[in-house]
Protein backbone atom coordinates (compact mmCIF):
# COMPACT_ATOMS: atom_id res chain seq x y z
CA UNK A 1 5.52 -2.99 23.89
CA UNK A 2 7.37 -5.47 21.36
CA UNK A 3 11.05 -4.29 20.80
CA UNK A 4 13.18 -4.58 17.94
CA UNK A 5 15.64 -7.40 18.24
CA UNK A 6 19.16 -5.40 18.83
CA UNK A 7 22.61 -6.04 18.67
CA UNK A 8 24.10 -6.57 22.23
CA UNK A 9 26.85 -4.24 23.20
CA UNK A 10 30.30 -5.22 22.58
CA UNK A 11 33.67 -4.52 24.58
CA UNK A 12 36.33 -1.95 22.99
CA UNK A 13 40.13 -1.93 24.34
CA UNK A 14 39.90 0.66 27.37
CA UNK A 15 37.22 -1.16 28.73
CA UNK A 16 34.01 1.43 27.06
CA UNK A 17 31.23 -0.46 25.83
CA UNK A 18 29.49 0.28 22.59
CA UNK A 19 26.82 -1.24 20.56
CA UNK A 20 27.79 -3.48 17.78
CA UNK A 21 25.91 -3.25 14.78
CA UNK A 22 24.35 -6.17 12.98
CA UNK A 23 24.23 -5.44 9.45
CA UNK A 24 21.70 -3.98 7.26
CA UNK A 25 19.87 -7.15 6.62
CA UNK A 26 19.31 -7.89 10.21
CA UNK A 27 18.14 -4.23 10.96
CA UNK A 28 15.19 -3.95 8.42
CA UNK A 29 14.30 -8.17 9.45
CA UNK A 30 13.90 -6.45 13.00
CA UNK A 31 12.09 -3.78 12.77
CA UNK A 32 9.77 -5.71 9.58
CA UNK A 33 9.43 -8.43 12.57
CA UNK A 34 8.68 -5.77 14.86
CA UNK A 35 5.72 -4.30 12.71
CA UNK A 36 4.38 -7.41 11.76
CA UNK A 37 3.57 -8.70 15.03
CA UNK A 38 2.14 -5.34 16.31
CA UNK A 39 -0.20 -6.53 13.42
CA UNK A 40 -2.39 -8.80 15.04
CA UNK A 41 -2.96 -6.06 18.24
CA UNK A 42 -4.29 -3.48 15.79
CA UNK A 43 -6.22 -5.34 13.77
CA UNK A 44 -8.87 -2.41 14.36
CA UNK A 45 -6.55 -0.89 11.74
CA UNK A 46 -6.95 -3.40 9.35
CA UNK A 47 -10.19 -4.53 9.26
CA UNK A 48 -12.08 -1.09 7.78
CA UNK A 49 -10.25 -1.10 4.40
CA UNK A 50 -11.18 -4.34 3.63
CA UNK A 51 -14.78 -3.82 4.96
CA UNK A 52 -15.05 -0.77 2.77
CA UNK A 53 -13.48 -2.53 0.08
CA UNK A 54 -16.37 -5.57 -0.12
CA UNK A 55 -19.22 -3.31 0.94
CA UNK A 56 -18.62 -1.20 -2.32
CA UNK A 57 -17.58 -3.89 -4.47
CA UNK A 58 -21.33 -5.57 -3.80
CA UNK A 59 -22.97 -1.93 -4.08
CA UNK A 60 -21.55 -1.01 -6.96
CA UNK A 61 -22.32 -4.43 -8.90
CA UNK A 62 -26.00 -3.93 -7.91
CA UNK A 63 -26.38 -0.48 -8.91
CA UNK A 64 -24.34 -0.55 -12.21
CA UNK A 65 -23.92 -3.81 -13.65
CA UNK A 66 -27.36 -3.33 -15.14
CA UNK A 67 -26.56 -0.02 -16.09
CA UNK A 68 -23.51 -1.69 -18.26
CA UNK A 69 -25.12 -4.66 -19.96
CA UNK A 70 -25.27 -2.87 -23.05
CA UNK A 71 -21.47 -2.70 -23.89
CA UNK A 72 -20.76 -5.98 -25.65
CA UNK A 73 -18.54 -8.24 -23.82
CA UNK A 74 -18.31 -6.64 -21.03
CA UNK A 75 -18.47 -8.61 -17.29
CA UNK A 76 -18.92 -5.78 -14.70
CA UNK A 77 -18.27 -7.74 -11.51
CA UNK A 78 -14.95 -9.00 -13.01
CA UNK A 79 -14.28 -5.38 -13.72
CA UNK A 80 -14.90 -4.41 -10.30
CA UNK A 81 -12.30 -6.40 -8.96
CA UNK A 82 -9.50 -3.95 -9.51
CA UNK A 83 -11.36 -1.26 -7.76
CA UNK A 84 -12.39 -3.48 -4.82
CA UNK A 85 -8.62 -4.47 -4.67
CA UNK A 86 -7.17 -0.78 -4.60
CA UNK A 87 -9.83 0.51 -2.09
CA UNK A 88 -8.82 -2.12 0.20
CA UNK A 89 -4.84 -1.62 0.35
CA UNK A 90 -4.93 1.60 -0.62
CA UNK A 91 -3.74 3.46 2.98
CA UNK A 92 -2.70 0.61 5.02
CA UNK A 93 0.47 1.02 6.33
CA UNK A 94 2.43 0.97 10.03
CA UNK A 95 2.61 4.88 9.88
CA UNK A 96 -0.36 5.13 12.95
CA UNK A 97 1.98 2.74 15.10
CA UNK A 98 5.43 4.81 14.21
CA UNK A 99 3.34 8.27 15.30
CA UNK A 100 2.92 5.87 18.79
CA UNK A 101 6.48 5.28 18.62
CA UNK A 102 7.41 8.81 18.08
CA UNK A 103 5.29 10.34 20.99
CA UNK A 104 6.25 7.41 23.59
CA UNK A 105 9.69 8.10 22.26
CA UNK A 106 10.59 4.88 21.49
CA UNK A 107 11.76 6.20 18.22
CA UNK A 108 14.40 8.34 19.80
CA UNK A 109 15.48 5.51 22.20
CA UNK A 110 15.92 3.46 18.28
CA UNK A 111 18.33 6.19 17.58
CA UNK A 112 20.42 5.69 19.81
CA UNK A 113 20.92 2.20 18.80
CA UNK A 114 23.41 1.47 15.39
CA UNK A 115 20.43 0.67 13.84
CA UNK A 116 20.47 2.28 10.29
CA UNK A 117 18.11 5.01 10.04
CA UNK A 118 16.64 3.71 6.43
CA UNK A 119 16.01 0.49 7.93
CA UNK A 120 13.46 1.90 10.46
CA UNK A 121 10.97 2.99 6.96
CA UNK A 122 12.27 -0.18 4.77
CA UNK A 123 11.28 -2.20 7.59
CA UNK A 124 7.96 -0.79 8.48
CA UNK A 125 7.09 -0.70 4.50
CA UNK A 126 8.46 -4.16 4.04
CA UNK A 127 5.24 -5.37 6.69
CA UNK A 128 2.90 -2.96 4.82
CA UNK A 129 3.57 -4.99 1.48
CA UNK A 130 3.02 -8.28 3.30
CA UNK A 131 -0.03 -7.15 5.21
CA UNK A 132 -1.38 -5.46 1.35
CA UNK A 133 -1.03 -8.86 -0.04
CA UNK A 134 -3.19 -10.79 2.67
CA UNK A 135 -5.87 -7.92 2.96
CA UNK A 136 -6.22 -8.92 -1.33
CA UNK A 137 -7.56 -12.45 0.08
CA UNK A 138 -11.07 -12.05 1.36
CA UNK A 139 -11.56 -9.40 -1.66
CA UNK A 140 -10.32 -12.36 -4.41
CA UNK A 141 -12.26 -14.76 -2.80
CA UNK A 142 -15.56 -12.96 -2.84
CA UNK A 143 -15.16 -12.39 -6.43
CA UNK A 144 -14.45 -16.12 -6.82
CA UNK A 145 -17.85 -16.48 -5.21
CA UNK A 146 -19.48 -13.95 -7.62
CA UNK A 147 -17.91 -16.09 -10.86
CA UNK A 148 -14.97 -14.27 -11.69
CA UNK A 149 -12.29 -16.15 -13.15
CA UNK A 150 -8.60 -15.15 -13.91
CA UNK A 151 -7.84 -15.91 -17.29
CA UNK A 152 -4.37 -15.44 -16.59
CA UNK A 153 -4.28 -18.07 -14.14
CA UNK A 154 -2.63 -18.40 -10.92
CA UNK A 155 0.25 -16.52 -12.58
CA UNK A 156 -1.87 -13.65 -13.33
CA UNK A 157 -3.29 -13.76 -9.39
CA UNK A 158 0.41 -13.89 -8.40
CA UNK A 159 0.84 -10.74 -10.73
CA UNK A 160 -2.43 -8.89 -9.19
CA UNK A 161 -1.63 -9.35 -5.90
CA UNK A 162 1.93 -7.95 -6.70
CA UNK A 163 1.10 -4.66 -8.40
CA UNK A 164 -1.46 -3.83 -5.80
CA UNK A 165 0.96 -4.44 -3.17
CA UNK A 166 3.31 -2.44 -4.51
CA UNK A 167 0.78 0.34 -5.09
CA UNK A 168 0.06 -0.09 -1.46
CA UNK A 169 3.46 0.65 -0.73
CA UNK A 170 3.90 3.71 -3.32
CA UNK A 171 0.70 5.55 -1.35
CA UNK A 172 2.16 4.42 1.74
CA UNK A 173 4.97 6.57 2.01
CA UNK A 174 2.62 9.58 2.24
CA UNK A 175 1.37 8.57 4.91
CA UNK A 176 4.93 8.05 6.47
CA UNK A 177 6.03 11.64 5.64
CA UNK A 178 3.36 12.93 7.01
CA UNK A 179 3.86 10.76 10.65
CA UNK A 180 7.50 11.49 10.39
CA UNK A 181 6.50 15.50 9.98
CA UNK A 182 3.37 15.85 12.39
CA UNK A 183 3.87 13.27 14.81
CA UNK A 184 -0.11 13.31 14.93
CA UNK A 185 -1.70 10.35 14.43
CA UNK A 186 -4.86 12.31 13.27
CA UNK A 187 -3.25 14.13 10.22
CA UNK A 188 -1.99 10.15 9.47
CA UNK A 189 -5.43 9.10 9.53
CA UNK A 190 -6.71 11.80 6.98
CA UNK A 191 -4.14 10.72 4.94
CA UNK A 192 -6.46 8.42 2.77
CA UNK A 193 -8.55 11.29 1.89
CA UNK A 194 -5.73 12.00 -0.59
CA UNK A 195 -6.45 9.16 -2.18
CA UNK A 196 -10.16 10.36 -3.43
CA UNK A 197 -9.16 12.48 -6.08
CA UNK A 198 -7.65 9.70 -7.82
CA UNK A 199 -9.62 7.11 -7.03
CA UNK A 200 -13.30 8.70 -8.88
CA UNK A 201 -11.17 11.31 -11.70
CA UNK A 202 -10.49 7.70 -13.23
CA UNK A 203 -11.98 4.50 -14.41
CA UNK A 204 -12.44 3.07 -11.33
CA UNK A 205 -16.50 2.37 -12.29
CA UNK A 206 -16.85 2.29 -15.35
CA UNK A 207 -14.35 2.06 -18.61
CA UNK A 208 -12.84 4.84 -20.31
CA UNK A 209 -14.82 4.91 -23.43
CA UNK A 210 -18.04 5.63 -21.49
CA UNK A 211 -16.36 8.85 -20.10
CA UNK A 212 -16.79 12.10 -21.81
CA UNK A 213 -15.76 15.58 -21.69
CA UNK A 214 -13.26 16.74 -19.19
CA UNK A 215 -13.39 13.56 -16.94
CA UNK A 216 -11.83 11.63 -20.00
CA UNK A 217 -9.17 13.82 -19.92
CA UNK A 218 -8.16 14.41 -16.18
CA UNK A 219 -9.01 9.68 -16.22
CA UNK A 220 -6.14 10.11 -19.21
CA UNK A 221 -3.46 11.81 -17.13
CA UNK A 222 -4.48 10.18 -13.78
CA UNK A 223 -1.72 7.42 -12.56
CA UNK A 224 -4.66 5.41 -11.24
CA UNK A 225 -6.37 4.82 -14.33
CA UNK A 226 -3.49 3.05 -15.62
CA UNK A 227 -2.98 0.68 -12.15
CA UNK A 228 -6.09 -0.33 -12.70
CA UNK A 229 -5.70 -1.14 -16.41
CA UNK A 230 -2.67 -3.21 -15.33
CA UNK A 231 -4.89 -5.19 -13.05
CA UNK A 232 -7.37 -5.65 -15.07
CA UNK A 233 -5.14 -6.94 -18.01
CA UNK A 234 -3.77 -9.95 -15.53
CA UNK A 235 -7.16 -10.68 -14.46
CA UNK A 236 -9.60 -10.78 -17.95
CA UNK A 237 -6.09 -12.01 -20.45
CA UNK A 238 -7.17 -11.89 -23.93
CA UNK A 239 -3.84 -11.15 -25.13
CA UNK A 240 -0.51 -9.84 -24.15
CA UNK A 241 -0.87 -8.02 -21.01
CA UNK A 242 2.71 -6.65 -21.07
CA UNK A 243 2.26 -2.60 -21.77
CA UNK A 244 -0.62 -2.33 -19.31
CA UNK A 245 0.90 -4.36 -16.84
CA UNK A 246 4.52 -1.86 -17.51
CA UNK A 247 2.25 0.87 -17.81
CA UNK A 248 0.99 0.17 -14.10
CA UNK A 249 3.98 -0.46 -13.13
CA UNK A 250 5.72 2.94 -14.57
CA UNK A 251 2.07 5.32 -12.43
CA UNK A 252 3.62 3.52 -9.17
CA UNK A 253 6.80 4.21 -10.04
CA UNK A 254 6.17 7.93 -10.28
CA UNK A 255 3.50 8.18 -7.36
CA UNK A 256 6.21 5.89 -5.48
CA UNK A 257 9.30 7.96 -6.58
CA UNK A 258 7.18 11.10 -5.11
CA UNK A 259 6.09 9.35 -1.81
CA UNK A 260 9.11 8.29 -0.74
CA UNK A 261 11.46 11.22 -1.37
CA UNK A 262 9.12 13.05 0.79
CA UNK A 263 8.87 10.20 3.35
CA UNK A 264 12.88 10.04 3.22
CA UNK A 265 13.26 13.36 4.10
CA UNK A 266 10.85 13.92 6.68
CA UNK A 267 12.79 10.76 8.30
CA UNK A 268 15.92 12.81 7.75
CA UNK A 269 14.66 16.02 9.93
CA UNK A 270 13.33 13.80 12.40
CA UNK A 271 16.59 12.51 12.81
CA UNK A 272 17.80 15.61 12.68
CA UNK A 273 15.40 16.80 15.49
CA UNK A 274 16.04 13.79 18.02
């Protein structure tokens, strides 16, 4: 198993030995370097989302994008993407290989380091947004292939790979309170289930104005609807894309504000518990 990069122990007067610690900086670099090249031996882990995410993104453009040639201007593969792009990083994160740490207890042997106790999440999320942002890759360049151009430019690439990383990382800590609770790497797994709901009560196939009745309304209040709106904006342009893009940015903010004050304290009772 790949350890963490510690601080050697120092010498106190009195001749005791104690651990010195490094800093804050060099704890969550550790344990990010840490995750990050655990990466590569589960790529099992990896690989599904973004199959998942390019087998539905070519289904769905064969079975709809006939369906919605009647709304004028309207490309359905380039609205697609967004979906594609939030199926595929939606639910990665390092919280299967922290549920290994926790029952191999190399978690509690990391607590009795002077690491800081934030920097064992923040460093395990802080892979999860890098990993997010390479999974968008294969996804952007299949719709590259299929003719869909950012009107935004590479500045509005830069700007959808950044929003669905950070959405990545908002749904991520879920999945972290839940490893941090159960220690069971099955309940982790189920985790993405959550996602569902959210995913189809929204716009995530076709737009808003073709909804009707109660879907219209749960699409309206649904955080979702408004990440993918956000995308969307950096991808087709057409004018400002400001209040989507802050709109997206203000659902993960909330869904993100949620996630991680559960994730936080299940990492506090863990603590608590070791």
């Amino acid at each position: 198993m790949t350890t963490a990069s510690l601080p050697l122990p120092a010498a106190v007067p009195g001749g005791s030995i104690r651990a010195r610690p490094a800093g804050a900086f060099r704890d969550l670099t550790s344990i990010a370097g840490r995750a990050l090249r655990a990466v590569p031996r589960d790529i099992a882990v990896v690989i599904p989302p973004v199959f998942i995410a390019l087998f539905f993104f070519i289904v769905n453009i064969a079975t709809l994008k006939k369906a919605t040639s009647s709304i004028p201007h309207f490309d359905y593969t380039s609205f697609e993407v967004a979906t594609a792009i939030l199926l595929g990083v939606t639910g990665v994160s390092r919280a299967p290989a922290l549920v290994l740490d926790i029952q191999s207890k190399y978690f509690d042997r990391l607590l009795l380091t002077p690491v800081r106790r934030t920097a064992i999440l923040l460093g395990h999320m802080a892979a999860d947004v890098a990993v997010a942002a390479v999974l968008t890759v294969p996804i952007l360049v299949l719709a590259f292939i299929l003719g869909v151009r950012f009107q935004g430019g590479p500045a509005g690439v830069i700007g959808f790979i950044l929003v669905a990383s950070l959405w990545s990382l908002a749904f991520a800590g879920f999945a972290y309170a839940i490893a941090l609770k159960t220690g069971n790497p099955a309940a982790v797994n189920s985790s993405f289930l959550l996602f569902f709901p959210f995913l189809f009560l929204t716009t995530s196939y076709v737009p808003r104005s073709e909804l009707s009745g109660w879907l219209n309304t749960v699409a309206g209040i649904n955080p979702v609807t408004y990440i993918l709106g956000g995308l969307r904006s950096l991808e087709a342009g057409g004018g400002s894309p400001w209040v989507p893009v802050g709109q997206s940015l203000l659902a993960i903010a909330i869904v993100g504000m949620i996630s991680m004050t559960l994730c936080f304290a299940a990492l506090r009772g863990r603590v608590k518990r070791g």
